[in-house]
C-alpha atoms as a PDB file:
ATOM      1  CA  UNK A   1      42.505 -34.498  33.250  1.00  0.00           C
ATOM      2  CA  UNK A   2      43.814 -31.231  32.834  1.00  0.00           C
ATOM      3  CA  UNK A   3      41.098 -29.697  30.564  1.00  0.00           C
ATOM      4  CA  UNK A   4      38.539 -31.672  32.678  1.00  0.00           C
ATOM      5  CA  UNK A   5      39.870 -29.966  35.958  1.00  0.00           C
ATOM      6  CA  UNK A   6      39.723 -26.498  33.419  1.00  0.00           C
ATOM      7  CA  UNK A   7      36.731 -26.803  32.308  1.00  0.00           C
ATOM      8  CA  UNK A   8      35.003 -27.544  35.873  1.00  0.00           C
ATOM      9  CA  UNK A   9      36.269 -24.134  37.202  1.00  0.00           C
ATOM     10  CA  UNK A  10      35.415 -22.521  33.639  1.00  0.00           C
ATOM     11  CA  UNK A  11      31.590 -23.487  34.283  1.00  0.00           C
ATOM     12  CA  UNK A  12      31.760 -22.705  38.370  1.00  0.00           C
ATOM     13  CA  UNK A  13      33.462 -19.228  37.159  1.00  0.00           C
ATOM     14  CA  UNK A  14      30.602 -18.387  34.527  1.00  0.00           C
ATOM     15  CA  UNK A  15      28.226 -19.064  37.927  1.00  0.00           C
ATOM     16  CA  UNK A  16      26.270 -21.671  35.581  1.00  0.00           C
ATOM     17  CA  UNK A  17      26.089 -24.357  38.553  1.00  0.00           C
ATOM     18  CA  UNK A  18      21.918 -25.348  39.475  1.00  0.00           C
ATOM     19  CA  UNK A  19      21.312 -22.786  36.691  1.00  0.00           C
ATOM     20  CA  UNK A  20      21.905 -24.703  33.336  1.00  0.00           C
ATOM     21  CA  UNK A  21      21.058 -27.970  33.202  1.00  0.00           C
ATOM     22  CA  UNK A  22      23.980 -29.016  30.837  1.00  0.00           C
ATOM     23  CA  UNK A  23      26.850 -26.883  32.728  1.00  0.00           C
ATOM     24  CA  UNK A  24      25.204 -28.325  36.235  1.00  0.00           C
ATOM     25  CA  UNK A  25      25.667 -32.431  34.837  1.00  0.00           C
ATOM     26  CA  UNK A  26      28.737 -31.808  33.622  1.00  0.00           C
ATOM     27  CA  UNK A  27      30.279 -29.983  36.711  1.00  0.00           C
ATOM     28  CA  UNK A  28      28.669 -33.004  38.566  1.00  0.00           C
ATOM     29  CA  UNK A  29      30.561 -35.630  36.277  1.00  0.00           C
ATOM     30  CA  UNK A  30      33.260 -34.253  35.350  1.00  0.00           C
ATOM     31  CA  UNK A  31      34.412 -33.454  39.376  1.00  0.00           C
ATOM     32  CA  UNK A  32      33.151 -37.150  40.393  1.00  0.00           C
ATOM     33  CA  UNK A  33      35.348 -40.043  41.233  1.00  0.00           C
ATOM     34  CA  UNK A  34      33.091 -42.709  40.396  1.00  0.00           C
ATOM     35  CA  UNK A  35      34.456 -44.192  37.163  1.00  0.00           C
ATOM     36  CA  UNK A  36      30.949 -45.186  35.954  1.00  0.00           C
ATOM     37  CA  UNK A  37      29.678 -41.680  36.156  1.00  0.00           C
ATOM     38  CA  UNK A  38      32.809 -39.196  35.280  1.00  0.00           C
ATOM     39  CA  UNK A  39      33.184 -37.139  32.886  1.00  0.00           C
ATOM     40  CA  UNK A  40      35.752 -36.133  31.034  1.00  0.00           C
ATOM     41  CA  UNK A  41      36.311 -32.885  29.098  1.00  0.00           C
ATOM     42  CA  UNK A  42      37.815 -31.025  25.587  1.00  0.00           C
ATOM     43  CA  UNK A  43      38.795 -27.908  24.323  1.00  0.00           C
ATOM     44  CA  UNK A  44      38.759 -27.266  20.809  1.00  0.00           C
ATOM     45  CA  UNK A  45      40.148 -23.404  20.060  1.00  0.00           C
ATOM     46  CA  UNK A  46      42.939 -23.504  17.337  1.00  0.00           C
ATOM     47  CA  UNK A  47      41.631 -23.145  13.540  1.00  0.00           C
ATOM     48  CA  UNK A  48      43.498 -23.434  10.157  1.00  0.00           C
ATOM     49  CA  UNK A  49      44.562 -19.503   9.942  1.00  0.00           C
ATOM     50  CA  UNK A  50      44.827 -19.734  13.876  1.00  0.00           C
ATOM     51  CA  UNK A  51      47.868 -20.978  15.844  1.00  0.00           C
ATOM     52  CA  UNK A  52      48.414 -18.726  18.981  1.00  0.00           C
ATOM     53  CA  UNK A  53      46.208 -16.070  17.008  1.00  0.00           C
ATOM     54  CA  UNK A  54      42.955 -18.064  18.082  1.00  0.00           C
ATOM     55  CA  UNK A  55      40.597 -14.859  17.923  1.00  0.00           C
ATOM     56  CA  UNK A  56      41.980 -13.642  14.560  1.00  0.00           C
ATOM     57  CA  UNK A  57      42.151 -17.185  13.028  1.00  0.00           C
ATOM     58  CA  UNK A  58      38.215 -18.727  13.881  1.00  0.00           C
ATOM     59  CA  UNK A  59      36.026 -18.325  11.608  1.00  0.00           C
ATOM     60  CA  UNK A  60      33.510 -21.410  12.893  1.00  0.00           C
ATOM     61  CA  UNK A  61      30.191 -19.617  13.087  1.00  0.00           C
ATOM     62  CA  UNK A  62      27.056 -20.321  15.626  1.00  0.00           C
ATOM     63  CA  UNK A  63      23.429 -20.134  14.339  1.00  0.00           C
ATOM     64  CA  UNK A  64      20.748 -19.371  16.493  1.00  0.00           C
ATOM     65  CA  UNK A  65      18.316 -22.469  17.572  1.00  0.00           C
ATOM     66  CA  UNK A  66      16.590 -21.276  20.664  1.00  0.00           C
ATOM     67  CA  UNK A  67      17.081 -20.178  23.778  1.00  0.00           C
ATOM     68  CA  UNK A  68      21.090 -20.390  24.590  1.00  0.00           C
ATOM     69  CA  UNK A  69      21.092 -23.384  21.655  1.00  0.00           C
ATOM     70  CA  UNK A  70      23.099 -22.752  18.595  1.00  0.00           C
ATOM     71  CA  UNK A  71      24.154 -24.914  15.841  1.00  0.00           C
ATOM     72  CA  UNK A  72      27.819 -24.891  15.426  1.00  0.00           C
ATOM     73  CA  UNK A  73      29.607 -24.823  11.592  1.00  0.00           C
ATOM     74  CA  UNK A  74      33.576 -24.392  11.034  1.00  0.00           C
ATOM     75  CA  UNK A  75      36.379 -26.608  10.979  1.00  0.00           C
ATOM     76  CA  UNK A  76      38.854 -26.889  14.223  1.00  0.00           C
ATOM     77  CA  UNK A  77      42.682 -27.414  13.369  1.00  0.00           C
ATOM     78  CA  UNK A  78      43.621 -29.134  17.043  1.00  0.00           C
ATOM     79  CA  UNK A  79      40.779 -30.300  19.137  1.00  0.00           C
ATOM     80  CA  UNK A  80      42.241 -32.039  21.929  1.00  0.00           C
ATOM     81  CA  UNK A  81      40.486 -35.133  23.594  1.00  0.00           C
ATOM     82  CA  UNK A  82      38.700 -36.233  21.282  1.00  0.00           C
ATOM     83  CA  UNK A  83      37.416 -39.211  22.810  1.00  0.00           C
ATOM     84  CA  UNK A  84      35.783 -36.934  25.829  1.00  0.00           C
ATOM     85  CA  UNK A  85      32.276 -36.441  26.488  1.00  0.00           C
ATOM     86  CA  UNK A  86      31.772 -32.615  26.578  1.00  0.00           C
ATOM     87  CA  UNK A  87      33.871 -30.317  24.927  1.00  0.00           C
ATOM     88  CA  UNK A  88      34.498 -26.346  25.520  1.00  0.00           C
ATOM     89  CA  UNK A  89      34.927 -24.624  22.259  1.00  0.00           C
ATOM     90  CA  UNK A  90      34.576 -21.155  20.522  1.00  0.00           C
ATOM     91  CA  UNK A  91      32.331 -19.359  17.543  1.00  0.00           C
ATOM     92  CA  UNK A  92      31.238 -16.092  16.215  1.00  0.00           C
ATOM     93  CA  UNK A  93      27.119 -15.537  16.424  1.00  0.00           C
ATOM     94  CA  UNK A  94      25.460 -14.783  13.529  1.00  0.00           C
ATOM     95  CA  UNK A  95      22.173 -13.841  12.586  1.00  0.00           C
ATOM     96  CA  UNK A  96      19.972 -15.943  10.111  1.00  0.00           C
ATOM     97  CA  UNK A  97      21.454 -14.584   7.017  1.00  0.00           C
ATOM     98  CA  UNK A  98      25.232 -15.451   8.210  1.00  0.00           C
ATOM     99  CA  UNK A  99      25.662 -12.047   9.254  1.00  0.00           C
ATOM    100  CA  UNK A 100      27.883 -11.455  12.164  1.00  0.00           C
ATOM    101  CA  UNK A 101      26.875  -8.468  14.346  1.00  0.00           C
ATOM    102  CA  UNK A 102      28.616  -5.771  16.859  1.00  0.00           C
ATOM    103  CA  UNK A 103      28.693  -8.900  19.396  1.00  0.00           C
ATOM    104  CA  UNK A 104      30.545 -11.559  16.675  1.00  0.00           C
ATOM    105  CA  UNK A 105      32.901  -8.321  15.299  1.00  0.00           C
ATOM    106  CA  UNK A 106      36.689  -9.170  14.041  1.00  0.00           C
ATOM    107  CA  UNK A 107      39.179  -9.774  17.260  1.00  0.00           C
ATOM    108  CA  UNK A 108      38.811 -11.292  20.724  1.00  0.00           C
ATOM    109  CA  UNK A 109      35.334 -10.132  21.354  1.00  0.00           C
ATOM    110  CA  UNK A 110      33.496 -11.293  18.453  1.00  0.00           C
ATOM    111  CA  UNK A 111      34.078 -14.956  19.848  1.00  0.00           C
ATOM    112  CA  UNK A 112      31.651 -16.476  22.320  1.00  0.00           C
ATOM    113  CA  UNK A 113      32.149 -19.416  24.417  1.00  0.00           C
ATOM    114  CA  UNK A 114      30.055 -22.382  24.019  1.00  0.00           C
ATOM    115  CA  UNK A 115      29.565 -26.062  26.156  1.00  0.00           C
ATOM    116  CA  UNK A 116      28.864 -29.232  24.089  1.00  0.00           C
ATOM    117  CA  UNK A 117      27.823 -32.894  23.932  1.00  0.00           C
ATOM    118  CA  UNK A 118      29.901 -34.562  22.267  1.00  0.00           C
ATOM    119  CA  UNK A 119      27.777 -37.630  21.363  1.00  0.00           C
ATOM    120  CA  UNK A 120      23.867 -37.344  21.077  1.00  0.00           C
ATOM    121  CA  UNK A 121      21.989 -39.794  23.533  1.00  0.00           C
ATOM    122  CA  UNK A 122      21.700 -41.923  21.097  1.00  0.00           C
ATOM    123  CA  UNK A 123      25.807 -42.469  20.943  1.00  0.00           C
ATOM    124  CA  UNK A 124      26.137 -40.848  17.541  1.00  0.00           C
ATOM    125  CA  UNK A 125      28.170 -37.852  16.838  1.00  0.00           C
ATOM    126  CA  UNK A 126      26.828 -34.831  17.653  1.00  0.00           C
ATOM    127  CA  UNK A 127      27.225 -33.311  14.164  1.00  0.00           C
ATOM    128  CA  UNK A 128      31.239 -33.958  14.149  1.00  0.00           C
ATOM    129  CA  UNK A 129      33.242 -35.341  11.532  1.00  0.00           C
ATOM    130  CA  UNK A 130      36.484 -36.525  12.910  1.00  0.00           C
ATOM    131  CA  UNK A 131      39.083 -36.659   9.262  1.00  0.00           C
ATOM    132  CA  UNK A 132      42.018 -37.153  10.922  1.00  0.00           C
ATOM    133  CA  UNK A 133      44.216 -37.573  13.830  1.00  0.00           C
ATOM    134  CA  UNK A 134      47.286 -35.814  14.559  1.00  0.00           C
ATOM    135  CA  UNK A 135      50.772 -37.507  13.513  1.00  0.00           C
ATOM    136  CA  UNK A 136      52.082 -36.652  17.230  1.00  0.00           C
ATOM    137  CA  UNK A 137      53.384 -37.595  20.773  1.00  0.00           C
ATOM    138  CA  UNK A 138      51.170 -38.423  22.927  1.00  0.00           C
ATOM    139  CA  UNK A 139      47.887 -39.105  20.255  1.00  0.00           C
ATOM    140  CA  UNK A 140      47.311 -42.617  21.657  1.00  0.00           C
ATOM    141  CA  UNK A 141      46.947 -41.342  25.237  1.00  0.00           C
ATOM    142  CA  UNK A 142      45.246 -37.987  24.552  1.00  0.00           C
ATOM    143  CA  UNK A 143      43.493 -37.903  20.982  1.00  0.00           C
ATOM    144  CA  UNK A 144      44.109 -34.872  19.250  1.00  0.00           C
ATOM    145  CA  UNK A 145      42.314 -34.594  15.981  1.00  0.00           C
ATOM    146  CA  UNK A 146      40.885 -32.261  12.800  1.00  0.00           C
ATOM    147  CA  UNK A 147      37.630 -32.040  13.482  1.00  0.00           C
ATOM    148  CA  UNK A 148      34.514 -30.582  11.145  1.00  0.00           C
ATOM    149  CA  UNK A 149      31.681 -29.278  13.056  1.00  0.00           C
ATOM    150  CA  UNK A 150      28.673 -29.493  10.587  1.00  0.00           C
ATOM    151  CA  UNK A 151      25.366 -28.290  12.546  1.00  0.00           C
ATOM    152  CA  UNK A 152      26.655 -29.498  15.957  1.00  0.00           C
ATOM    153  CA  UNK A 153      24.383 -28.423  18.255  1.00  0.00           C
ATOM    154  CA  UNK A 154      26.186 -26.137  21.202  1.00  0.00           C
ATOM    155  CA  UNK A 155      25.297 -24.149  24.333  1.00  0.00           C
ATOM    156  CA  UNK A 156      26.182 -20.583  24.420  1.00  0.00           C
ATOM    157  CA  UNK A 157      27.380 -19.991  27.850  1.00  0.00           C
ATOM    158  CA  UNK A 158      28.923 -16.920  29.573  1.00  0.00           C
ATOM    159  CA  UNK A 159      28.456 -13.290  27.843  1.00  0.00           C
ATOM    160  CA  UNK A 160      27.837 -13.761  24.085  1.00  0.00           C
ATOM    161  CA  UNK A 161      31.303 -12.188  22.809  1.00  0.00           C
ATOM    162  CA  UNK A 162      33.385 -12.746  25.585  1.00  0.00           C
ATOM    163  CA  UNK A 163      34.161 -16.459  24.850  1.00  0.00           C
ATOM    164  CA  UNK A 164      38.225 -15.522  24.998  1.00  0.00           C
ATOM    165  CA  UNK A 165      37.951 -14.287  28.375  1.00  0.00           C
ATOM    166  CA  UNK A 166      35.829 -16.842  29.743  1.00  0.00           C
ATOM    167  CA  UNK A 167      37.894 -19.888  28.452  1.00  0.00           C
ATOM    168  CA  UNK A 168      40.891 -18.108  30.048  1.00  0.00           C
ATOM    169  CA  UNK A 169      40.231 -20.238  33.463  1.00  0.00           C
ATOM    170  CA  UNK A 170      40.815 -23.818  31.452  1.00  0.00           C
ATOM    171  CA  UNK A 171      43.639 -22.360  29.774  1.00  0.00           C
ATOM    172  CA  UNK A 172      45.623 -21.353  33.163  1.00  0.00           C
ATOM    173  CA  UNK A 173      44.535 -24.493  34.523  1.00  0.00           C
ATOM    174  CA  UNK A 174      45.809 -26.794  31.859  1.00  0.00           C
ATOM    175  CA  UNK A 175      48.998 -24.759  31.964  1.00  0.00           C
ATOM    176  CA  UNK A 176      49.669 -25.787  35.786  1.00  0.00           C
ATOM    177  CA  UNK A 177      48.706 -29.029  34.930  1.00  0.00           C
ATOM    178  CA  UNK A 178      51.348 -29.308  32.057  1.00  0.00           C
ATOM    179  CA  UNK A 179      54.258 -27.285  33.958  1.00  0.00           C
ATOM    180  CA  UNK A 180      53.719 -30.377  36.616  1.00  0.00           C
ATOM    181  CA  UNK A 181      53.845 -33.056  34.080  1.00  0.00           C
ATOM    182  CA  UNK A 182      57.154 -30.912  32.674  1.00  0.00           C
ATOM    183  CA  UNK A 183      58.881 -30.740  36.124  1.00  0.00           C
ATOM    184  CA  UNK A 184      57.968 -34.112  37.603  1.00  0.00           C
ATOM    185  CA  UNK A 185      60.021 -35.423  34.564  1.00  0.00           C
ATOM    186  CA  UNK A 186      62.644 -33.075  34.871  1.00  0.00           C
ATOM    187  CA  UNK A 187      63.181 -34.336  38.592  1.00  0.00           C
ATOM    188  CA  UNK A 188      62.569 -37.823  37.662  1.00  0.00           C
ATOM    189  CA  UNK A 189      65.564 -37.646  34.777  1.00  0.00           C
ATOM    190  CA  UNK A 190      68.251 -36.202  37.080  1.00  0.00           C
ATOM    191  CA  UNK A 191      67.347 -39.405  39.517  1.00  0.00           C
ATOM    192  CA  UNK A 192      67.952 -41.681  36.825  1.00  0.00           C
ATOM    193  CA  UNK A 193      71.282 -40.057  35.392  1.00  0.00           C
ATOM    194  CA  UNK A 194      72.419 -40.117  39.265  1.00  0.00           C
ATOM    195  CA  UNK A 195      71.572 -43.704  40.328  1.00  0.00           C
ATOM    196  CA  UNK A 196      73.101 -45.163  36.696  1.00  0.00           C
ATOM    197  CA  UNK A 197      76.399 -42.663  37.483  1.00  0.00           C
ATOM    198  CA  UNK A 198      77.006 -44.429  40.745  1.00  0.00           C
ATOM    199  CA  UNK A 199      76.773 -47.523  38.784  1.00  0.00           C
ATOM    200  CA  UNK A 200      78.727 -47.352  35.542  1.00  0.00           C
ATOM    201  CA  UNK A 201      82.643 -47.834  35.031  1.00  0.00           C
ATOM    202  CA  UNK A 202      84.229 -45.324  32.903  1.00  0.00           C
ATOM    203  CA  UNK A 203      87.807 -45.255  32.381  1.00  0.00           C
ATOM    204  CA  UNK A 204      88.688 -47.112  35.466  1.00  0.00           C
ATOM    205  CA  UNK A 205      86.062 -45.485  38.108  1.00  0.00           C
ATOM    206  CA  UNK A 206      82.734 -44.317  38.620  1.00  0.00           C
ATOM    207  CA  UNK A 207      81.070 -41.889  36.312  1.00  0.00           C
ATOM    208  CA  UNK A 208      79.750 -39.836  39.326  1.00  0.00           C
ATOM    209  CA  UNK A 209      83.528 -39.593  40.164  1.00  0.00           C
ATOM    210  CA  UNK A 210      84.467 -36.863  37.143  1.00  0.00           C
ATOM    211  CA  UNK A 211      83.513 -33.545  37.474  1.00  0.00           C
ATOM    212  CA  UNK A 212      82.253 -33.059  34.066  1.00  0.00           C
ATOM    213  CA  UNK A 213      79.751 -35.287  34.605  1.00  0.00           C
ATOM    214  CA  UNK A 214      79.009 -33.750  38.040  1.00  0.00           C
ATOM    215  CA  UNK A 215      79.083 -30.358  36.559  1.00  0.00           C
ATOM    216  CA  UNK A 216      76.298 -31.353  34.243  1.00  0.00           C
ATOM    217  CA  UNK A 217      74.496 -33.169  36.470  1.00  0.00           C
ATOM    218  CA  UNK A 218      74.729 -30.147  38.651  1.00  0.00           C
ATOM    219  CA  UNK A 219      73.249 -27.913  35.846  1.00  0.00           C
ATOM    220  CA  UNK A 220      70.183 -29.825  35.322  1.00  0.00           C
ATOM    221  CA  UNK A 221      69.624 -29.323  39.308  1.00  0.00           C
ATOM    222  CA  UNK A 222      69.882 -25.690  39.146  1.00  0.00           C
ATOM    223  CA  UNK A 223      67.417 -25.456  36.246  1.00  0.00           C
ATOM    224  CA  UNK A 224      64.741 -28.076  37.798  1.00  0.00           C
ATOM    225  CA  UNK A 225      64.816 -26.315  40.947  1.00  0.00           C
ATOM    226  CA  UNK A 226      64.334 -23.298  39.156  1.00  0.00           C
ATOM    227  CA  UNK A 227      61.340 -24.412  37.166  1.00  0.00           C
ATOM    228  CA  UNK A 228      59.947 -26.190  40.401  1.00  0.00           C
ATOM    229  CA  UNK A 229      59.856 -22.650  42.159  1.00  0.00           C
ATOM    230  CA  UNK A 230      58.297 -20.887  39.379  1.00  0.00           C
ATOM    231  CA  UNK A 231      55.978 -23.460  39.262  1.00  0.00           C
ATOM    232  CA  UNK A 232      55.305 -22.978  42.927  1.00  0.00           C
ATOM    233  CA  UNK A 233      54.961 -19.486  42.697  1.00  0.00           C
ATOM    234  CA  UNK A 234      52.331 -19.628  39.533  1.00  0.00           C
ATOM    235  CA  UNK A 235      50.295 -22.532  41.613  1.00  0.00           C
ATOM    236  CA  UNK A 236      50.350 -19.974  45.003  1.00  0.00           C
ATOM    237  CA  UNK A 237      49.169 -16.870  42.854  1.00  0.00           C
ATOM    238  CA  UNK A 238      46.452 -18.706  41.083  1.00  0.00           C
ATOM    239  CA  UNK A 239      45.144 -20.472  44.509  1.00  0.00           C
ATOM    240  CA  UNK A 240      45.153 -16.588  45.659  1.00  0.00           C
ATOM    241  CA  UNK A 241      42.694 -15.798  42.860  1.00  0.00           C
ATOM    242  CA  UNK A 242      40.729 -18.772  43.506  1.00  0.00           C
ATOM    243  CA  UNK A 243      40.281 -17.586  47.392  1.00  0.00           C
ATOM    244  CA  UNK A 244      39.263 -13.617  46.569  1.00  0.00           C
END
């Protein structure tokens, strides 16, 4: 849900809404509540020579079809959600000889950003090989895989070379969304270390009765509080940017 909520304020951002066909449906389904007709999104960025060096590290390329249609070819390291239905992922353009020009040069603005089906109409892949999954937490719930993109057929939205920049709304976005996940389960920990301390006999009395205990569990308060107001503060300041 997090890259689905991203990637419905990357395509509003980009203006692309009653303009592109593709970036209009999937605003529509991805935003709708109606379980037969929602959407759910991806994000594929990190390559093999990636990591947190996403612009230096891709080296999938995009080959011109027509109009803002581009085949896609490259390999992506971690492609989150897997099992989604459109996906928001980065390439460099090149011409018909696999040439990459001034718009597709080395560094953050040779990448451009680029919407995709995930399946064709017909339900098959949409030029992806999936070859594996990732040995991880959390892979049953949100499939994270390596994925090879062999001619997958891609829209090229936003300014061709500033895919980094454009993407930068679902990454924000997701971030919020995982810094709630983080804190809800920090709060929801120091609850149950409380209740079980009123509970449990140690050496003749209540847990909650010694003070190392109470220190600790005093701690953890200081630092989920903490988090919770930074987390506050980061919500408030991108609701601010939202509203200019």
């Amino acid at each position: 849900m997090a890259m689905t909520d991203g990637a419905v304020k990357t395509l509003n951002a980009l203006g692309l809404y009653g303009k592109h066909d593709l970036a209009t449906e999937s605003v529509d389904r991805l935003a709708s509540t109606d379980g037969k007709k929602a959407w759910t999104s991806g994000q594929w960025m990190t390559e093999k020579k990636g990591g947190s060096d996403v612009a230096g590290g891709c080296d999938t390329y995009a080959e011109h079809i027509e109009g803002d249609k581009y085949r896609l070819n490259g390999y992506k390291w971690f492609s989150s959600a897997v099992d989604a239905d459109v996906a928001l992922t980065l390439a460099r353009i090149v011409d018909k000889d696999g040439n990459a020009g001034k718009v597709s040069r080395y560094g953050s603005r040779g990448l451009s950003l680029f919407l995709l089906r995930i399946r064709n109409p017909d339900g098959q892949l949409n030029g992806i090989q999936m070859i594996r999954l990732k040995n991880k937490f959390g892979t049953k719930q949100l499939p994270t895989a390596e994925l090879l993109l062999d001619g997958t057929v891609a829209h090229c939205i936003g300014e061709p070379g500033r895919g980094v920049a454009n993407i930068a709304n679902m990454l924000n976005i997701t971030r919020i969304h995982n810094a709630v996940a983080s804190v809800s389960g920090m709060r929801r920990m120091i609850s149950l270390a409380r209740d079980y301390a009123t509970r449990r006999m140690v050496f003749g009395q209540k847990q909650a009765k010694w003070p190392l205990h109470t220190a600790t569990l005093a701690k953890m308060e200081v630092e989920t509080r903490g988090c919770f107001l930074l987390l506050m503060e980061a919500a408030q300041l991108m609701g601010l940017s939202v509203s200019l």
